[in-house]
N, C-alpha and C. Protein backbone atom coordinates (compact mmCIF):
# COMPACT_ATOMS: atom_id res chain seq x y z
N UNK A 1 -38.87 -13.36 -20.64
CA UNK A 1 -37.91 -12.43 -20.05
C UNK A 1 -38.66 -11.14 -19.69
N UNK A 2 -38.41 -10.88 -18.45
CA UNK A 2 -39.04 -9.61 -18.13
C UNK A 2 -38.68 -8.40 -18.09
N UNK A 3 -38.23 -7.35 -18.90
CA UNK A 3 -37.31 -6.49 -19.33
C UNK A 3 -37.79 -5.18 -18.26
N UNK A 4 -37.02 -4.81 -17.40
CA UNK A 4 -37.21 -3.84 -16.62
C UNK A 4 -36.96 -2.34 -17.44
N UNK A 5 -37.55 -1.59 -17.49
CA UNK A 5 -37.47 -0.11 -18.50
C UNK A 5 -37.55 1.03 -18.17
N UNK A 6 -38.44 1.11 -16.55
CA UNK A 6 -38.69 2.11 -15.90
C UNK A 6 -36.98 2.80 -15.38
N UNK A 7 -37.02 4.18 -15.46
CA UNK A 7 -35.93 4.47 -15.24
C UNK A 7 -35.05 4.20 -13.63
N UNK A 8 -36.40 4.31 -12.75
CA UNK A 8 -35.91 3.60 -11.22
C UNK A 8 -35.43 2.74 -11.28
N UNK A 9 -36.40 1.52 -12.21
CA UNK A 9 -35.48 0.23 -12.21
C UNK A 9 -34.19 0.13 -13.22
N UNK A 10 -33.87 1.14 -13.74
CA UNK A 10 -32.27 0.93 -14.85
C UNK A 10 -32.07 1.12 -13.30
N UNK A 11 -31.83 2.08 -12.78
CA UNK A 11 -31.13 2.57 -11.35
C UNK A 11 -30.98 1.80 -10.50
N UNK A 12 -31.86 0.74 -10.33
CA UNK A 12 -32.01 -0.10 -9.14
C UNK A 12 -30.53 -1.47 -9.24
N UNK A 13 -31.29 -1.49 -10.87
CA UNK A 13 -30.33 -2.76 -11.13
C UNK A 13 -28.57 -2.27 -10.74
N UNK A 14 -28.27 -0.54 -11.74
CA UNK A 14 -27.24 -0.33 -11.76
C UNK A 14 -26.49 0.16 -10.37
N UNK A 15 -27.73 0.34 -9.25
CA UNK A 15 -27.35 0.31 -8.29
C UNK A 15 -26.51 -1.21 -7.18
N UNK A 16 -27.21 -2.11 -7.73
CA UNK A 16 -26.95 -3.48 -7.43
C UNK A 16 -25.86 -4.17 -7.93
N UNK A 17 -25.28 -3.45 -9.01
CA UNK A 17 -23.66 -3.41 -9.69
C UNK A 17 -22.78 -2.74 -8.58
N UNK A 18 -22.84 -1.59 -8.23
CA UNK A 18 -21.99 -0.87 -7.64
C UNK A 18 -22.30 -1.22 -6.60
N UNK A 19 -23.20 -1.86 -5.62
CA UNK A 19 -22.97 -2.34 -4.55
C UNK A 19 -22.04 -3.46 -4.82
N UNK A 20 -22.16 -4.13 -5.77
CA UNK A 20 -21.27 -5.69 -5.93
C UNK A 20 -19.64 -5.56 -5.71
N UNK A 21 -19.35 -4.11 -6.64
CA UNK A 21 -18.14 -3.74 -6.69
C UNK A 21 -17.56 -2.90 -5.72
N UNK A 22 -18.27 -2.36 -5.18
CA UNK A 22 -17.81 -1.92 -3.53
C UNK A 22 -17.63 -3.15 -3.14
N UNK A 23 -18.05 -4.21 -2.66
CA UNK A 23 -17.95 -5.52 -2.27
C UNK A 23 -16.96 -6.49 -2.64
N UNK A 24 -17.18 -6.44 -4.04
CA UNK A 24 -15.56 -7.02 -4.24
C UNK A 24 -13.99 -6.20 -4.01
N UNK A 25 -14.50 -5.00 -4.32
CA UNK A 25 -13.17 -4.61 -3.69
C UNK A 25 -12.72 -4.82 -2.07
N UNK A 26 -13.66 -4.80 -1.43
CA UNK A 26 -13.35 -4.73 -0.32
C UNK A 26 -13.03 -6.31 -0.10
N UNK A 27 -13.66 -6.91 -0.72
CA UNK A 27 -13.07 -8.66 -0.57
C UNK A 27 -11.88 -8.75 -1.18
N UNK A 28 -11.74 -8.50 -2.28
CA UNK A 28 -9.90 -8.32 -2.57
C UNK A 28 -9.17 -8.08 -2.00
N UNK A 29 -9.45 -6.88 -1.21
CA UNK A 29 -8.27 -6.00 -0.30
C UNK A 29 -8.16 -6.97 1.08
N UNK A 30 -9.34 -7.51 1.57
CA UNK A 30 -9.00 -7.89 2.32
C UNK A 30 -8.21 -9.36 2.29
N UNK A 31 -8.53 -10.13 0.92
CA UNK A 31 -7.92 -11.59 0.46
C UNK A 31 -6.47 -11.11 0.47
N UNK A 32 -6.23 -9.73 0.03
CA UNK A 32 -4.71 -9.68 -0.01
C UNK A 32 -3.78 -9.23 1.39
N UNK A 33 -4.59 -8.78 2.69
CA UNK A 33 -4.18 -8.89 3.67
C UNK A 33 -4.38 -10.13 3.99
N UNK A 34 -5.09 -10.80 4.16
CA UNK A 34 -4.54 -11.88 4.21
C UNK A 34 -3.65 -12.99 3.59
N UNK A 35 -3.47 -12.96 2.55
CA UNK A 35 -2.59 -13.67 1.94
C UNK A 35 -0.74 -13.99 2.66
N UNK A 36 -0.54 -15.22 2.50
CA UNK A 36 0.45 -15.45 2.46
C UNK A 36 1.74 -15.38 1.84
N UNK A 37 1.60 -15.50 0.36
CA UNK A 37 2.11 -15.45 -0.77
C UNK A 37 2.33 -13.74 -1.32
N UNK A 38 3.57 -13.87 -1.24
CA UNK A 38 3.34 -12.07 -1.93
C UNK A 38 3.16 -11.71 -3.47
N UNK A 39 3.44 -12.45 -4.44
CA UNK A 39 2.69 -12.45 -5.61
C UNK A 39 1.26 -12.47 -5.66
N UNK A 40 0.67 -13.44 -4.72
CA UNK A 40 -1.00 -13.57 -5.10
C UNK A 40 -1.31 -12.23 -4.24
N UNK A 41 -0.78 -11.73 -3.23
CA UNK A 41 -1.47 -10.32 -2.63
C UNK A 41 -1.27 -9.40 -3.74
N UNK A 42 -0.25 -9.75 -4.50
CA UNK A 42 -0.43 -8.54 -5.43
C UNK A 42 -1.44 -8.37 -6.44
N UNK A 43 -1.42 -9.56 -6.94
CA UNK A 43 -3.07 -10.35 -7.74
C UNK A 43 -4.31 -9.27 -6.83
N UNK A 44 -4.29 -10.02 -6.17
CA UNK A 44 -5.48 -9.62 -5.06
C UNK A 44 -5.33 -7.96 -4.63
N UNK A 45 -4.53 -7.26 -5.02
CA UNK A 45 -4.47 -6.27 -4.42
C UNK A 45 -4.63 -5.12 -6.02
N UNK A 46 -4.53 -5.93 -7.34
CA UNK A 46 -4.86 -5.05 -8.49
C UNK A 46 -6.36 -5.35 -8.48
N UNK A 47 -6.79 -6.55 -8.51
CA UNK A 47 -8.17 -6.77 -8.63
C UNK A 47 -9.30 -5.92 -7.61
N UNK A 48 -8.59 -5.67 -6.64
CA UNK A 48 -9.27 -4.95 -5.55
C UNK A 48 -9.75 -3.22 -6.12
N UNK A 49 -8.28 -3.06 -6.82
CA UNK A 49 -8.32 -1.52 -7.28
C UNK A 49 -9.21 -1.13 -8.92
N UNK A 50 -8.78 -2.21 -9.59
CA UNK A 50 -9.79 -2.35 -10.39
C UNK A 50 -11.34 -2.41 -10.42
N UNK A 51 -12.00 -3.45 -8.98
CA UNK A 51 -13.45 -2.95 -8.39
C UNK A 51 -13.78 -1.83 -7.90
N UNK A 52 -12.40 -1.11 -7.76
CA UNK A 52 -12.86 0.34 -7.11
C UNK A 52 -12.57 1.34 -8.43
N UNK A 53 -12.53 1.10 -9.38
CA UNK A 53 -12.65 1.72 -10.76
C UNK A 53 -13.86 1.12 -11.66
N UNK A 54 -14.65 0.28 -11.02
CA UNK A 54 -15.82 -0.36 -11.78
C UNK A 54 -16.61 0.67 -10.85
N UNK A 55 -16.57 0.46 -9.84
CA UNK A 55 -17.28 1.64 -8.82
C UNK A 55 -17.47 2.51 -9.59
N UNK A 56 -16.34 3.92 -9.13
CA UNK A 56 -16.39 4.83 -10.06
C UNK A 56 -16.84 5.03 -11.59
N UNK A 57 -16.50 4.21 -12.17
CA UNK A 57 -17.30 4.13 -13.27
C UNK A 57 -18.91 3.88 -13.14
N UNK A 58 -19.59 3.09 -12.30
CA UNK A 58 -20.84 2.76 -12.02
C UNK A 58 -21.88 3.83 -11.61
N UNK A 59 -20.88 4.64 -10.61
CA UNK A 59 -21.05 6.00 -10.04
C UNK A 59 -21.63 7.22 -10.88
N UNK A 60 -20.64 6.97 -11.92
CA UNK A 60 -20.83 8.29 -13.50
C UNK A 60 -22.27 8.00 -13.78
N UNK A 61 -22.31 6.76 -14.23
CA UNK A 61 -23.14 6.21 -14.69
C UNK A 61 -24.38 6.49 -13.96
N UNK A 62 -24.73 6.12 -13.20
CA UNK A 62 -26.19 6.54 -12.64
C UNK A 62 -26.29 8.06 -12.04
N UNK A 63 -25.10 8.55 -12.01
CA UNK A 63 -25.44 10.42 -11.73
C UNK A 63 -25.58 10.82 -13.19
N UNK A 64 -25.34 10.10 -14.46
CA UNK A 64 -25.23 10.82 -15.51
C UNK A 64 -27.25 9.98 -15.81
N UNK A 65 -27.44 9.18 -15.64
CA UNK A 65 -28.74 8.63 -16.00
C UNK A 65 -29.61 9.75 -14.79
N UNK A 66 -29.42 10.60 -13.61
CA UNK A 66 -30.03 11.24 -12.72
C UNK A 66 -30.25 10.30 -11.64
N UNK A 67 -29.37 9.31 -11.36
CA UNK A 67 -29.93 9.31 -10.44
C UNK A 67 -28.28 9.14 -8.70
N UNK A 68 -29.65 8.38 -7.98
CA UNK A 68 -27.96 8.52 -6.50
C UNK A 68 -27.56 7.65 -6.32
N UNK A 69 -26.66 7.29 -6.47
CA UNK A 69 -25.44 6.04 -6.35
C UNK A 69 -25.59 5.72 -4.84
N UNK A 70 -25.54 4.35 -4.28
CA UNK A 70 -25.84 4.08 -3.03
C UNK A 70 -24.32 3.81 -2.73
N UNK A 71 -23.98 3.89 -1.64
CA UNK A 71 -22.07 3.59 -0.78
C UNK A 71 -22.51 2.18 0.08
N UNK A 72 -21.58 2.15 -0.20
CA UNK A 72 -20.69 0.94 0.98
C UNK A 72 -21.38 -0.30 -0.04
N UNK A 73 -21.01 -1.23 1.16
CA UNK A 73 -21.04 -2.66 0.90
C UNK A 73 -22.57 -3.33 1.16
N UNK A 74 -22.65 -4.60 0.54
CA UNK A 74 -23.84 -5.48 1.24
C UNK A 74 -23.67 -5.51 2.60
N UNK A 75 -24.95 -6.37 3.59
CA UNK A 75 -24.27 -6.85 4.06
C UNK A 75 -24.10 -8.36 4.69
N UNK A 76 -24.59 -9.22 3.03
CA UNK A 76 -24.03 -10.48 2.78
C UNK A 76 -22.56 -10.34 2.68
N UNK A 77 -21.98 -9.45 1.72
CA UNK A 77 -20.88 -9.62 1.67
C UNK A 77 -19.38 -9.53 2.81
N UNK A 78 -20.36 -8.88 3.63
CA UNK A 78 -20.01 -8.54 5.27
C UNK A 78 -19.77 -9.60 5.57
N UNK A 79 -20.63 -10.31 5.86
CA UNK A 79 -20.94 -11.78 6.20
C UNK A 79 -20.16 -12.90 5.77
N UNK A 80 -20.01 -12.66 4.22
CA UNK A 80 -19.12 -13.62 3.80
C UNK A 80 -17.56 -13.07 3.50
N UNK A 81 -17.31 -11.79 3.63
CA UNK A 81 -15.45 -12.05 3.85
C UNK A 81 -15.38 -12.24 5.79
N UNK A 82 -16.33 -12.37 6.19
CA UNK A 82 -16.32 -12.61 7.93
C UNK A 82 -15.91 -14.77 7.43
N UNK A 83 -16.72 -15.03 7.32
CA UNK A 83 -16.74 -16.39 6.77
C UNK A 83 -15.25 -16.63 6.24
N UNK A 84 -14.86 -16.08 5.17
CA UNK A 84 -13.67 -16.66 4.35
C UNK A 84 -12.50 -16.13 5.53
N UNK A 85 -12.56 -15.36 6.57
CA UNK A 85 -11.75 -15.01 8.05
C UNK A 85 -11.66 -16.42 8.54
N UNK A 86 -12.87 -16.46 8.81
CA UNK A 86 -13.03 -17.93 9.92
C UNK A 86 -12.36 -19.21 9.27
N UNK A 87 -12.71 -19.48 7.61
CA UNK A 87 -12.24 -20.78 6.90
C UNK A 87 -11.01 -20.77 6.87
N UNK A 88 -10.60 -19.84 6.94
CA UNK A 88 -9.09 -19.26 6.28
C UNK A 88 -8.15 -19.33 7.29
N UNK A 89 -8.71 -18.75 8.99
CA UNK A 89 -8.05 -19.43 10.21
C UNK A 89 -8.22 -20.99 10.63
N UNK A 90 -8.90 -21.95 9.95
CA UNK A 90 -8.66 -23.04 10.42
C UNK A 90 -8.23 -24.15 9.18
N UNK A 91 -8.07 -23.36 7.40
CA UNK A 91 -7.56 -24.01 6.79
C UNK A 91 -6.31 -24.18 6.95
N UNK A 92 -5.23 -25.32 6.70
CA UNK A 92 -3.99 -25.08 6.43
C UNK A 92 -3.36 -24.87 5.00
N UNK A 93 -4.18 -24.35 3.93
CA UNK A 93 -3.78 -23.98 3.23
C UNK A 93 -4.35 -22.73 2.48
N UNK A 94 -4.53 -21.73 3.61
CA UNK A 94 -5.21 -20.52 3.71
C UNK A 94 -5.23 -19.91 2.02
N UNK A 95 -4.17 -19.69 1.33
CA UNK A 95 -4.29 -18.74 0.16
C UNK A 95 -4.62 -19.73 -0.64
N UNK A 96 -5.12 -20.78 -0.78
CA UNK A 96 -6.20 -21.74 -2.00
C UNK A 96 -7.19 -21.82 -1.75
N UNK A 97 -7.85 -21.35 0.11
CA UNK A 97 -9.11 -21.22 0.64
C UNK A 97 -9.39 -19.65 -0.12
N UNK A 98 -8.73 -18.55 0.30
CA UNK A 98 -9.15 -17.81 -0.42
C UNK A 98 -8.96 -17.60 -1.74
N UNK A 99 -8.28 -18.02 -2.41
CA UNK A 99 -8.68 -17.91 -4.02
C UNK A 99 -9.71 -18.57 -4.04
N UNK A 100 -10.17 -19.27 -3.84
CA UNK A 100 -11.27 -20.31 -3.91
C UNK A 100 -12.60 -19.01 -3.27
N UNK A 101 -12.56 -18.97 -2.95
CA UNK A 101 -13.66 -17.59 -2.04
C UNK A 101 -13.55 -16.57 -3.29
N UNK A 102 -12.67 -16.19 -3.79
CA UNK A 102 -12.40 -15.04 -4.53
C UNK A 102 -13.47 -15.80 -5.65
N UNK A 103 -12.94 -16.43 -6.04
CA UNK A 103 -13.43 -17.14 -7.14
C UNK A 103 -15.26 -17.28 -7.24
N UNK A 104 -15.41 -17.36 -5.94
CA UNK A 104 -16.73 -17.58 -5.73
C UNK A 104 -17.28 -16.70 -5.83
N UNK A 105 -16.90 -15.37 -5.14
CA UNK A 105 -17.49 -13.86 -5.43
C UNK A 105 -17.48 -13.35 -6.77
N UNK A 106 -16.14 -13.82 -7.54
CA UNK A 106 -16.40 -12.97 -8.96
C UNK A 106 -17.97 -14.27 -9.84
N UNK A 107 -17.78 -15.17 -9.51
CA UNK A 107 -18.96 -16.25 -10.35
C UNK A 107 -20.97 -15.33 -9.68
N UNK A 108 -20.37 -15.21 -8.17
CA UNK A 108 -21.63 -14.17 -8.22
C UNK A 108 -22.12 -13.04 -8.75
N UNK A 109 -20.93 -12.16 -8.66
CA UNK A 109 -20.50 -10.81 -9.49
C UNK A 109 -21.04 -11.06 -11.00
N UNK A 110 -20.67 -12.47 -11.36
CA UNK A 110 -21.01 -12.84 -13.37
C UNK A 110 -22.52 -12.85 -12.73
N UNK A 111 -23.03 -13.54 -12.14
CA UNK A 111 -24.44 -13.55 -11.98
C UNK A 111 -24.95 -12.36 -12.26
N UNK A 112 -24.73 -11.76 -11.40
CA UNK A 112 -25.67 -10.52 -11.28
C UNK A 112 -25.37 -9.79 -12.42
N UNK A 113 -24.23 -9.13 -13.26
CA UNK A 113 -24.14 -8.77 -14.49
C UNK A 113 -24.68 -9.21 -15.62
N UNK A 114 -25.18 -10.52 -15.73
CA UNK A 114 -25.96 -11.12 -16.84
C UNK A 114 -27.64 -10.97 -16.43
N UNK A 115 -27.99 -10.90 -15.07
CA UNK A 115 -29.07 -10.68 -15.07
C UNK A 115 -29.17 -9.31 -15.64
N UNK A 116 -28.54 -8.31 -15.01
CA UNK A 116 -28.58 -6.95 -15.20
C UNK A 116 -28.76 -6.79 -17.06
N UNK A 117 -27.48 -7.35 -17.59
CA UNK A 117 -27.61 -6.97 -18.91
C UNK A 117 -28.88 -8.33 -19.66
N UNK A 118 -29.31 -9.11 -19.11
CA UNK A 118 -30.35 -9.93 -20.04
C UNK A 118 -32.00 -9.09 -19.35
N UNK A 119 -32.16 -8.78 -18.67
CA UNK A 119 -33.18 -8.25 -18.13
C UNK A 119 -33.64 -7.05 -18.18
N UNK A 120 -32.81 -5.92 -18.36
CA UNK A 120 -33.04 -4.13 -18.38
C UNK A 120 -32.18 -3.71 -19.77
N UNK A 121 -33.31 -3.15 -20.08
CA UNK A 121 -33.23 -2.19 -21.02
C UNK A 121 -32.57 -1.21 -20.49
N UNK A 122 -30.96 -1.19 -21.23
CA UNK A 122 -30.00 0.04 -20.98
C UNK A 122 -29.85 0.53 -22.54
N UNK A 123 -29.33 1.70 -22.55
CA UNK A 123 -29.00 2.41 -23.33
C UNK A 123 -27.52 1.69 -23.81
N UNK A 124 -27.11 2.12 -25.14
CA UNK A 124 -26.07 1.27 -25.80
C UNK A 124 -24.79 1.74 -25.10
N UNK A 125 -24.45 2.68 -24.69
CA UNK A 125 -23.51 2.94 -24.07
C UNK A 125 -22.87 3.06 -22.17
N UNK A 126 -24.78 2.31 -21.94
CA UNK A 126 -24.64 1.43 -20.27
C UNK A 126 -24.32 0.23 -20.78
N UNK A 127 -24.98 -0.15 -21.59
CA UNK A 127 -24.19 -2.11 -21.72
C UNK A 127 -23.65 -2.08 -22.48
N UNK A 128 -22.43 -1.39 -22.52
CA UNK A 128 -21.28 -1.18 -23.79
C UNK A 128 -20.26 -1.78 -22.29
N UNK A 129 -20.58 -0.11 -21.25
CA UNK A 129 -19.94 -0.24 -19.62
C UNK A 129 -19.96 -1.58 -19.22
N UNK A 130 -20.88 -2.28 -18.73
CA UNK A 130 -21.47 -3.39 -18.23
C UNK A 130 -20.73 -4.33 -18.82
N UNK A 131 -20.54 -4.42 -20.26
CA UNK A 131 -19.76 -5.60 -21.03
C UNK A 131 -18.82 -5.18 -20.62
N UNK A 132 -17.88 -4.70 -20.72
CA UNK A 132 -16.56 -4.67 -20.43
C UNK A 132 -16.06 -5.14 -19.51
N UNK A 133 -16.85 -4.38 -18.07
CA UNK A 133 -16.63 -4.84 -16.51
C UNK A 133 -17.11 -6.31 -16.39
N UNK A 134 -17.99 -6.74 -17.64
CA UNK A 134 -18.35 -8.12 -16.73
C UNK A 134 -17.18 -8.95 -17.79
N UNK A 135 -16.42 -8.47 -18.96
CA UNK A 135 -15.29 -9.09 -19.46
C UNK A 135 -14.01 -9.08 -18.64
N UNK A 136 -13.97 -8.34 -17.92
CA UNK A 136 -12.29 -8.44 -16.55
C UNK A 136 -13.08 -9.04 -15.77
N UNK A 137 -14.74 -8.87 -15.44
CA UNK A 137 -14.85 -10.03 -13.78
C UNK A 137 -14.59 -11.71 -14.65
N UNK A 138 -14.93 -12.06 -15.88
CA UNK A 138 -14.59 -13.28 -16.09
C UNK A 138 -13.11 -13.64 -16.50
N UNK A 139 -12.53 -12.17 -16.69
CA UNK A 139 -10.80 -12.89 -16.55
C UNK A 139 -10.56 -13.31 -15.20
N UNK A 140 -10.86 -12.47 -14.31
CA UNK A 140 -10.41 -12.62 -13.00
C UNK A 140 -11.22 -13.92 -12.45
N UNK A 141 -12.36 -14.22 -12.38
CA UNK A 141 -13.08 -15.39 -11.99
C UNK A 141 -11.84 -16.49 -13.03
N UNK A 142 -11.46 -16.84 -14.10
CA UNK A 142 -10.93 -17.97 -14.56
C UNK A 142 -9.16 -17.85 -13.90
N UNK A 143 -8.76 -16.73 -13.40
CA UNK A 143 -7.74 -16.37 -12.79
C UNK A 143 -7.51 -16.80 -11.56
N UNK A 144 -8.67 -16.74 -10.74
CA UNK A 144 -8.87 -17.12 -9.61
C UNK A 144 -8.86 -18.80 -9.42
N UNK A 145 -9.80 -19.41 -10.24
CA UNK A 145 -9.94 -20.64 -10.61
C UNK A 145 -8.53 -21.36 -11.02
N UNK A 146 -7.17 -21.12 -11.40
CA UNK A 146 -6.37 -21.58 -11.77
C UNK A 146 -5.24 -20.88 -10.46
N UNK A 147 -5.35 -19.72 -10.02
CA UNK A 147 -4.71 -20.35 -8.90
C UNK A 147 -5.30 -21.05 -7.61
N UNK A 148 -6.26 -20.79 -6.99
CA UNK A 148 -6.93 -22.25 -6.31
C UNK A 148 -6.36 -23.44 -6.73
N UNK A 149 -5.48 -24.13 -7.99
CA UNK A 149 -5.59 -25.44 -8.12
C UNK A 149 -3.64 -25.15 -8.07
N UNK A 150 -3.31 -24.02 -7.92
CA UNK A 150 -2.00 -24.10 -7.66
C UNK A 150 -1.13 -23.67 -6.87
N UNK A 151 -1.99 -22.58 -5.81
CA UNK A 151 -1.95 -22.25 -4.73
C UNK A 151 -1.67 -23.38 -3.15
């Protein structure tokens, strides 16, 4: 395991969080304009606001470590709520295509949080943060996963 320690790289990684969560929010918000179902937009429309409170929280976090929080989105993730547009206009059962998409983004989102916390040396009260946020992305990833199969 190669433990990153340098303080650029705490930054880099924790920068690569808050890009994720700019990203998922903006994939939420947009799963819930699209949605059909007005319960699951509402799903989709807390989860959205919640990535934009992992943000902010992510934000503290690296201005309080010194350093600059980067804005906006990937732009894979560009790419892929463009994608879940396109699947989603030619599925006929659009809101199980996107839970299913949702689902897929929070399982990336777990990715990158386990690298982050198995790889860099944070201080006990960055991966105190980190656990938590990556404990609601795996409610919401098994959330997602169970409506996809009932959607």
């Amino acid at each position: 395991m190669n433990v990153k320690q340098t303080r650029e790289e705490i930054l880099d990684a924790l920068n690569k969080l808050l890009t994720c969560s700019h990203d998922a929010e903006e994939g939420y918000q947009e799963a819930a304009e699209n949605a059909k179902d007005a319960e699951l937009k509402s799903i989709f429309l807390a989860q959205s606001r919640q990535r934009a409170e992992f943000g902010m929280e992510l934000d503290r976090e690296i201005r309080t470590l010194g350093g600059e929080p980067d804005s906006g989105t990937s732009l894979l993730s560009g790419l892929h709520r463009a994608w879940i547009n396109i699947k989603s206009s030619f599925s006929s059962d659009d809101d199980k295509v996107t839970a299913q998409e949702c689902q897929r983004g929070d399982q990336e989102a777990l990715t990158d949080y386990n690298n982050v916390l198995q790889q860099t040396d944070l201080a006990a009260s960055t991966r105190e943060l980190l656990l938590r946020q990556k404990k609601s992305i795996e409610t919401a990833h098994a959330s997602m996963a169970r409506l996809a199969l009932v959607v």
